[in-house]
C-alpha atoms as a PDB file:
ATOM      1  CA  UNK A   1     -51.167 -32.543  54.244  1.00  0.00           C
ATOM      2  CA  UNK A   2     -49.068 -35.834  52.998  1.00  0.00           C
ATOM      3  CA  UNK A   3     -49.681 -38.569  51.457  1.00  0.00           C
ATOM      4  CA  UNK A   4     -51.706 -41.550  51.913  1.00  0.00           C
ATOM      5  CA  UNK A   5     -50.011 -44.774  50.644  1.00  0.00           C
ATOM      6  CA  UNK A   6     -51.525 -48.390  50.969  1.00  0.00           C
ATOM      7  CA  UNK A   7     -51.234 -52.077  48.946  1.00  0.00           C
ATOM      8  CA  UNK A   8     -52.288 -51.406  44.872  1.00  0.00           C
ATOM      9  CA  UNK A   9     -55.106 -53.874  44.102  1.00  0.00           C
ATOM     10  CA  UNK A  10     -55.313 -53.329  40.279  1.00  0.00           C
ATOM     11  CA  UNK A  11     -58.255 -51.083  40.196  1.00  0.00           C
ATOM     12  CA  UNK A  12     -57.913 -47.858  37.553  1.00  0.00           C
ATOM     13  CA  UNK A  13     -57.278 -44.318  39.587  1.00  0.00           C
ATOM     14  CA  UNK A  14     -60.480 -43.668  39.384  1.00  0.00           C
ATOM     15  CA  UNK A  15     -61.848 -46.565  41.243  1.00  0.00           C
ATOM     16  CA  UNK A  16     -59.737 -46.307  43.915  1.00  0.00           C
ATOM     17  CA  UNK A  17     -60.201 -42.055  44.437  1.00  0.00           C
ATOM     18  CA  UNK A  18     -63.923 -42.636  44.166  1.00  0.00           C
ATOM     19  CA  UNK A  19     -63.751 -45.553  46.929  1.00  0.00           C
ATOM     20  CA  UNK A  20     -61.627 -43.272  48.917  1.00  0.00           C
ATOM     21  CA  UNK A  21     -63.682 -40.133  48.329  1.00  0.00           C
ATOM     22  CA  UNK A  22     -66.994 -41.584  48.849  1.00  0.00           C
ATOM     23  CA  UNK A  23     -68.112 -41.803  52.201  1.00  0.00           C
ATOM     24  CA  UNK A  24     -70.874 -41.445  55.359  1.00  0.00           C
ATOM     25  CA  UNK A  25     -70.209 -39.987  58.660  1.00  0.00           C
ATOM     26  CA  UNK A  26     -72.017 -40.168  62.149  1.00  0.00           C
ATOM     27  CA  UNK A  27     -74.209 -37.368  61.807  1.00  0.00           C
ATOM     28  CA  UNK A  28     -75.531 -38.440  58.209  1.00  0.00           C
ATOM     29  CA  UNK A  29     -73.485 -36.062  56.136  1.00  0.00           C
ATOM     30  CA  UNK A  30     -72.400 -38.329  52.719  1.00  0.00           C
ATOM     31  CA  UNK A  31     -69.488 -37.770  50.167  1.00  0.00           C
ATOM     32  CA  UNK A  32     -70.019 -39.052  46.717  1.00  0.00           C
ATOM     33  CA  UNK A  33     -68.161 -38.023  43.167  1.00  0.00           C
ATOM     34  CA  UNK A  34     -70.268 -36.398  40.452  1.00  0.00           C
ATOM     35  CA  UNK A  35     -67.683 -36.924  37.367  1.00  0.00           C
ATOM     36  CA  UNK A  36     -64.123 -37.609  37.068  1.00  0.00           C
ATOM     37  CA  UNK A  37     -61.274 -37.634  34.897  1.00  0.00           C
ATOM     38  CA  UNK A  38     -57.961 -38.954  35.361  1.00  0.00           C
ATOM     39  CA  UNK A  39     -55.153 -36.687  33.230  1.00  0.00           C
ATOM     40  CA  UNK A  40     -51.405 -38.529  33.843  1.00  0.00           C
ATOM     41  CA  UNK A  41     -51.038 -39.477  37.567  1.00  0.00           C
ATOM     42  CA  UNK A  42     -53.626 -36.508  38.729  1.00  0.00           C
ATOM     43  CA  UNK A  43     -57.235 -37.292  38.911  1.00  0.00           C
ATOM     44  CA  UNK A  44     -59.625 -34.241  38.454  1.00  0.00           C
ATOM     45  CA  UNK A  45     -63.482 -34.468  39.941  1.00  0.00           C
ATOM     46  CA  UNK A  46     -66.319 -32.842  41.092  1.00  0.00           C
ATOM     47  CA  UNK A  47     -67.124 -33.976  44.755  1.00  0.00           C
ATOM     48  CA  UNK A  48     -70.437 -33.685  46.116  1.00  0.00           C
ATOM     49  CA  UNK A  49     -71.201 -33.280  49.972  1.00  0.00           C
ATOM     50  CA  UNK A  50     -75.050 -34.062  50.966  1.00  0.00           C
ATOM     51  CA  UNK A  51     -75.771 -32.282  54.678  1.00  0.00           C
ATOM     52  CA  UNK A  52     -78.896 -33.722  56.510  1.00  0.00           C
ATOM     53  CA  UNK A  53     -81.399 -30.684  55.939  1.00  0.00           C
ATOM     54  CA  UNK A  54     -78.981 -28.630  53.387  1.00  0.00           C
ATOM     55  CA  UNK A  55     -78.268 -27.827  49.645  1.00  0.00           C
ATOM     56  CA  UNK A  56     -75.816 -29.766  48.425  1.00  0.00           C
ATOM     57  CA  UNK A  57     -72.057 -28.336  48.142  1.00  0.00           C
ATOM     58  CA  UNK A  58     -69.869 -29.068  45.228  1.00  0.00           C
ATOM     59  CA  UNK A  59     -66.517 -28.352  44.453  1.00  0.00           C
ATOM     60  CA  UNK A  60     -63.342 -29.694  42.788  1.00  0.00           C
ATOM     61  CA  UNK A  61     -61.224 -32.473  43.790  1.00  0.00           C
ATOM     62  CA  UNK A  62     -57.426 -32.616  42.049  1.00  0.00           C
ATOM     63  CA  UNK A  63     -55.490 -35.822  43.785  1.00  0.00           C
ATOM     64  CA  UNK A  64     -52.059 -36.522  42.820  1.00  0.00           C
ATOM     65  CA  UNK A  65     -51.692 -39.818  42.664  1.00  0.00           C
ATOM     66  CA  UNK A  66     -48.621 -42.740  42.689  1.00  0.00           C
ATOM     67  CA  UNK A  67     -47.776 -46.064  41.725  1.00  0.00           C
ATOM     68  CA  UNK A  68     -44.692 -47.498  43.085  1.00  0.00           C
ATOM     69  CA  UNK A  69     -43.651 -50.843  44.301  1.00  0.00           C
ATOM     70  CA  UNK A  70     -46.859 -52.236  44.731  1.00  0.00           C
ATOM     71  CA  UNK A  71     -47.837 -49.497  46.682  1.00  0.00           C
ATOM     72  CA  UNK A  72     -50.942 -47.081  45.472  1.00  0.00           C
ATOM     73  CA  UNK A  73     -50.816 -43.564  46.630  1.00  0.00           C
ATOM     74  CA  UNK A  74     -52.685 -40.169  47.002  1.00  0.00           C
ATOM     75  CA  UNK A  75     -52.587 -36.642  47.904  1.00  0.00           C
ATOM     76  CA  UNK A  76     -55.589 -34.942  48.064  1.00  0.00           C
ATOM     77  CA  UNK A  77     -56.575 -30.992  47.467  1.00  0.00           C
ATOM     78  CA  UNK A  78     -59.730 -29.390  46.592  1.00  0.00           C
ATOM     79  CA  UNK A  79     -59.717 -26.495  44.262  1.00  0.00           C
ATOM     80  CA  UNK A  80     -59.621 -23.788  46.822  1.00  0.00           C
ATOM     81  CA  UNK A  81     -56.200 -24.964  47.851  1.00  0.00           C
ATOM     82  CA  UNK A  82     -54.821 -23.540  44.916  1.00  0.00           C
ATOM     83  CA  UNK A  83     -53.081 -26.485  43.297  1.00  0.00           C
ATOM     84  CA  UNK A  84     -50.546 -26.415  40.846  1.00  0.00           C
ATOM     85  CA  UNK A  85     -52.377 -28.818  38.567  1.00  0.00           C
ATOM     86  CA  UNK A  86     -54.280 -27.316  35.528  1.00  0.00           C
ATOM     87  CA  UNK A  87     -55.059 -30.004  33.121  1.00  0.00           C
ATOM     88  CA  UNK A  88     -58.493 -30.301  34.490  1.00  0.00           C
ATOM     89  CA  UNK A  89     -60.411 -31.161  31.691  1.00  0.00           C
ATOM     90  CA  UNK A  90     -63.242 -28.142  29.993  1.00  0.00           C
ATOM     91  CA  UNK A  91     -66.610 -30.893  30.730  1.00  0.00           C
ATOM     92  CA  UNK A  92     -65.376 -30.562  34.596  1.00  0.00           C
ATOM     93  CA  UNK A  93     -65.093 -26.921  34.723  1.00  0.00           C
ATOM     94  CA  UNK A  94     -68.283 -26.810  32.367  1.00  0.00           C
ATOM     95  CA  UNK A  95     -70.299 -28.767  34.941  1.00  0.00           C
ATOM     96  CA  UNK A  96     -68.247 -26.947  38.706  1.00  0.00           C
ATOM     97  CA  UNK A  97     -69.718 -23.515  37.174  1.00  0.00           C
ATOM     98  CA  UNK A  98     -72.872 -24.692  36.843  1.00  0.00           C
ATOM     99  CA  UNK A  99     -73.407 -26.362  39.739  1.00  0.00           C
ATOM    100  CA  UNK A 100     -71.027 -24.338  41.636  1.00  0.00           C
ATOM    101  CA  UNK A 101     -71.086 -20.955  40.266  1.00  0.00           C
ATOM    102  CA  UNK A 102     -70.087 -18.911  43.360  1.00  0.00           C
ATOM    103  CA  UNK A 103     -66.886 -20.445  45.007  1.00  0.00           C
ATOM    104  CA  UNK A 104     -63.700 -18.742  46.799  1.00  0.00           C
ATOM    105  CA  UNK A 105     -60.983 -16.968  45.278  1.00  0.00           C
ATOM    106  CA  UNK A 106     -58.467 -19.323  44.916  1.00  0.00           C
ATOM    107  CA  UNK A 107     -61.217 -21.889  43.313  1.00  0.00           C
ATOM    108  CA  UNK A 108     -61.657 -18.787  40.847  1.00  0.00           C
ATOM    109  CA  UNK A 109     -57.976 -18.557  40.107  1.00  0.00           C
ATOM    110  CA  UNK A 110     -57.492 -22.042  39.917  1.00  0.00           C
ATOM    111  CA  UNK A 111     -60.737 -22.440  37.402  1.00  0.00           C
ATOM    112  CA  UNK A 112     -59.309 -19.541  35.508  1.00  0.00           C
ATOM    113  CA  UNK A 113     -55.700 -20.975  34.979  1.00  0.00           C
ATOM    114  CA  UNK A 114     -57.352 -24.419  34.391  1.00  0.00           C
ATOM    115  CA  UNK A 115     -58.810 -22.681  31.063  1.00  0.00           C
ATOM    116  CA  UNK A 116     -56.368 -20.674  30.056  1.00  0.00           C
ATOM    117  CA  UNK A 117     -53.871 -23.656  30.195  1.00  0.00           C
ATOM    118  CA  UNK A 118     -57.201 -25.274  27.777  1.00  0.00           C
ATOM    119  CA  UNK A 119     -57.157 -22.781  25.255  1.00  0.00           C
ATOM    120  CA  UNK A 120     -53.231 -22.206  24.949  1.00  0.00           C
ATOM    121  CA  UNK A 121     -52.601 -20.373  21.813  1.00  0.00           C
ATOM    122  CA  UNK A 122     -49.122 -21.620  20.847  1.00  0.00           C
ATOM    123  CA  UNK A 123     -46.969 -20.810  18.251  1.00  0.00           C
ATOM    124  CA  UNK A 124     -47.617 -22.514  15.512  1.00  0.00           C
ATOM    125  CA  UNK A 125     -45.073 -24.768  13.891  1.00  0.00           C
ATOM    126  CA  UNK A 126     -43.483 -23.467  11.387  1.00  0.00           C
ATOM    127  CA  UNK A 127     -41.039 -25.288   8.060  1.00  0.00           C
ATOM    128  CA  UNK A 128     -37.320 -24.336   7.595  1.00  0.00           C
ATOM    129  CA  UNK A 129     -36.207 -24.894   4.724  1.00  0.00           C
ATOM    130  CA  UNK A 130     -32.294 -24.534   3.735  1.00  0.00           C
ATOM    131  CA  UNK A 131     -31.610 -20.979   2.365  1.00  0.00           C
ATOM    132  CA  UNK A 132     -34.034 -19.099   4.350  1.00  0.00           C
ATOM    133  CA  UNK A 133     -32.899 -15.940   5.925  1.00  0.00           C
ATOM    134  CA  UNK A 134     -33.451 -15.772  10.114  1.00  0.00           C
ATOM    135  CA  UNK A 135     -32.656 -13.503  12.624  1.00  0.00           C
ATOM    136  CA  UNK A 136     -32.068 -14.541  16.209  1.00  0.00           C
ATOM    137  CA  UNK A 137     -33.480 -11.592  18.295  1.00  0.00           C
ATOM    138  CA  UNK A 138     -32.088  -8.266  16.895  1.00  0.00           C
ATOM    139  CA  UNK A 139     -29.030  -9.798  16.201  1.00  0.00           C
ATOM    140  CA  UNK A 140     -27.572 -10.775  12.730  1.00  0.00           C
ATOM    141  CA  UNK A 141     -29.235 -12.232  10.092  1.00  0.00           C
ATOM    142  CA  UNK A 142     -28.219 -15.855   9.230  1.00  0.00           C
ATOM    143  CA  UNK A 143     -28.948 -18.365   6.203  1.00  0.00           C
ATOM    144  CA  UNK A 144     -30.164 -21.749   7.192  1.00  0.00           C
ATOM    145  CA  UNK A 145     -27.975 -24.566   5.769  1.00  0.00           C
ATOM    146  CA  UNK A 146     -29.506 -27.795   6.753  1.00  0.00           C
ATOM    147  CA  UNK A 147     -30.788 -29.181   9.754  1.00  0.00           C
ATOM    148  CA  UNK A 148     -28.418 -30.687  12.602  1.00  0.00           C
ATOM    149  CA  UNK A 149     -30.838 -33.680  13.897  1.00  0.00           C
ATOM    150  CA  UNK A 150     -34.306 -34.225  15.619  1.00  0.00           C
ATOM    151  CA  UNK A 151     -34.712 -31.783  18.042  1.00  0.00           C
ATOM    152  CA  UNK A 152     -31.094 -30.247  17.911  1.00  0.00           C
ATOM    153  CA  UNK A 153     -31.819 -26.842  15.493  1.00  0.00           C
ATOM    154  CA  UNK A 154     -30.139 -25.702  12.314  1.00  0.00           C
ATOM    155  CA  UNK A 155     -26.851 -25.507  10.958  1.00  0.00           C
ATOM    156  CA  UNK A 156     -26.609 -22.127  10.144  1.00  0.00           C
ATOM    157  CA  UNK A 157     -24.264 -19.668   8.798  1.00  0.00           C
ATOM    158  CA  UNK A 158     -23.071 -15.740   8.848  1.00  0.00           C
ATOM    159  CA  UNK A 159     -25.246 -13.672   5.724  1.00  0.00           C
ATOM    160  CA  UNK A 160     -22.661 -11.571   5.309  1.00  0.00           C
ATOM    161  CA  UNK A 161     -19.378 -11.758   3.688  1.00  0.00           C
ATOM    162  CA  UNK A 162     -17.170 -14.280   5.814  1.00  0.00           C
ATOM    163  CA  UNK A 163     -20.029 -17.222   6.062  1.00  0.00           C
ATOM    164  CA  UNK A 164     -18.845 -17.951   9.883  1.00  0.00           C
ATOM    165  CA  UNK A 165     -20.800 -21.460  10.466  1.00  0.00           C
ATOM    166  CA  UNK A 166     -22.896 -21.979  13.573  1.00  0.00           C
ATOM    167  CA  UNK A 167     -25.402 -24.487  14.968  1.00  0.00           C
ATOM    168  CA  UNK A 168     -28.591 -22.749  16.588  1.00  0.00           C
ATOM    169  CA  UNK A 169     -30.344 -25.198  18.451  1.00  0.00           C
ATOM    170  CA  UNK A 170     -34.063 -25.856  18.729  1.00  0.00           C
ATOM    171  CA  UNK A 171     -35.200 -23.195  21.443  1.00  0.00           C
ATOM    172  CA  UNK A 172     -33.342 -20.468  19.253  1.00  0.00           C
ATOM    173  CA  UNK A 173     -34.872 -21.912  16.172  1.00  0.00           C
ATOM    174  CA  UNK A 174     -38.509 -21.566  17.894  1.00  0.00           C
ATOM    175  CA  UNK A 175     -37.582 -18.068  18.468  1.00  0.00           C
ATOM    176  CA  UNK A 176     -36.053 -16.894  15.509  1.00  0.00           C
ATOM    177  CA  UNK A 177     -38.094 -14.272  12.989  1.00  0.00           C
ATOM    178  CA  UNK A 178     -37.615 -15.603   9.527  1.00  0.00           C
ATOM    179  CA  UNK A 179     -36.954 -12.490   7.126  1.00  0.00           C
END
């Protein structure tokens, strides 16, 4: 359950996972890779096992993978291991249902996070602009005044009498309700 490190050789992720993947045993059983994808240092496929005198049995492959000091390496999980990964791309999952439409719980849940991380509804961004009235939680209300840098929030400032000046930074500013 570790990793698997040997000397890089230049080939792309894919390459190598594929080479490593694909293989032929004894008995006549073969490994090959249907489609791939390779999202940061994790590489997302659909394996394919061919039995002598069986269906075929497909399932997805998520390797984490490393390059470091000359060194190429990989950890590899199916999807009924329940990985933590979830970037798997919607043409993958598209093509595992279809060809694998019945698989084992945790492939389920991992499918089902795989899409939901896909279709994401975020907030959308929204403009400040200096004079607008906010309210952090159900707290006070406050009057933006300008903003304090990339990524470091508002300068605002008490909407009430005394004007007490504060600096709300970004995460407050993403979850502030303008008024």
């Amino acid at each position: 359950m570790g990793w698997t490190f040997f000397n890089d050789n230049g080939l792309s992720v894919g390459e190598i996972c594929t080479r490593e993947f694909t293989s032929t045993n004894p008995a006549g059983d073969r490994w090959s890779v249907v489609d791939q994808s390779t999202r940061g240092s994790v590489w997302y496929a659909i394996g394919r096992l061919d039995r002598v005198g069986q269906p075929p049995v497909f399932y997805g492959l998520v390797w984490l993978t490393s390059r470091r000091g000359g060194q190429f390496g990989y950890k590899d999980m199916d999807e009924s291991c329940g990985p933590y990964y979830w970037d798997c791309p919607a043409r993958l999952l598209d093509q595992l249902d279809k060809l694998a439409p019945n698989p084992p719980g945790s492939a389920l849940d991992w499918r089902a996070r795989c899409r939901a991380k896909l279709f994401d509804k975020r907030k959308p961004s929204r403009v400040f602009v200096p004079g607008q009235l906010v309210k952090f939680g159900a707290g006070r209300v406050f009057e933006l005044i300008a903003p304090a840098g990339p990524r470091r929030g508002w300068f605002v400032k008490l909407a009430d009498a005394n004007g007490q000046q504060y600096r709300a930074n970004a995460r407050q500013m993403t979850d502030c309700t303008i008024i």
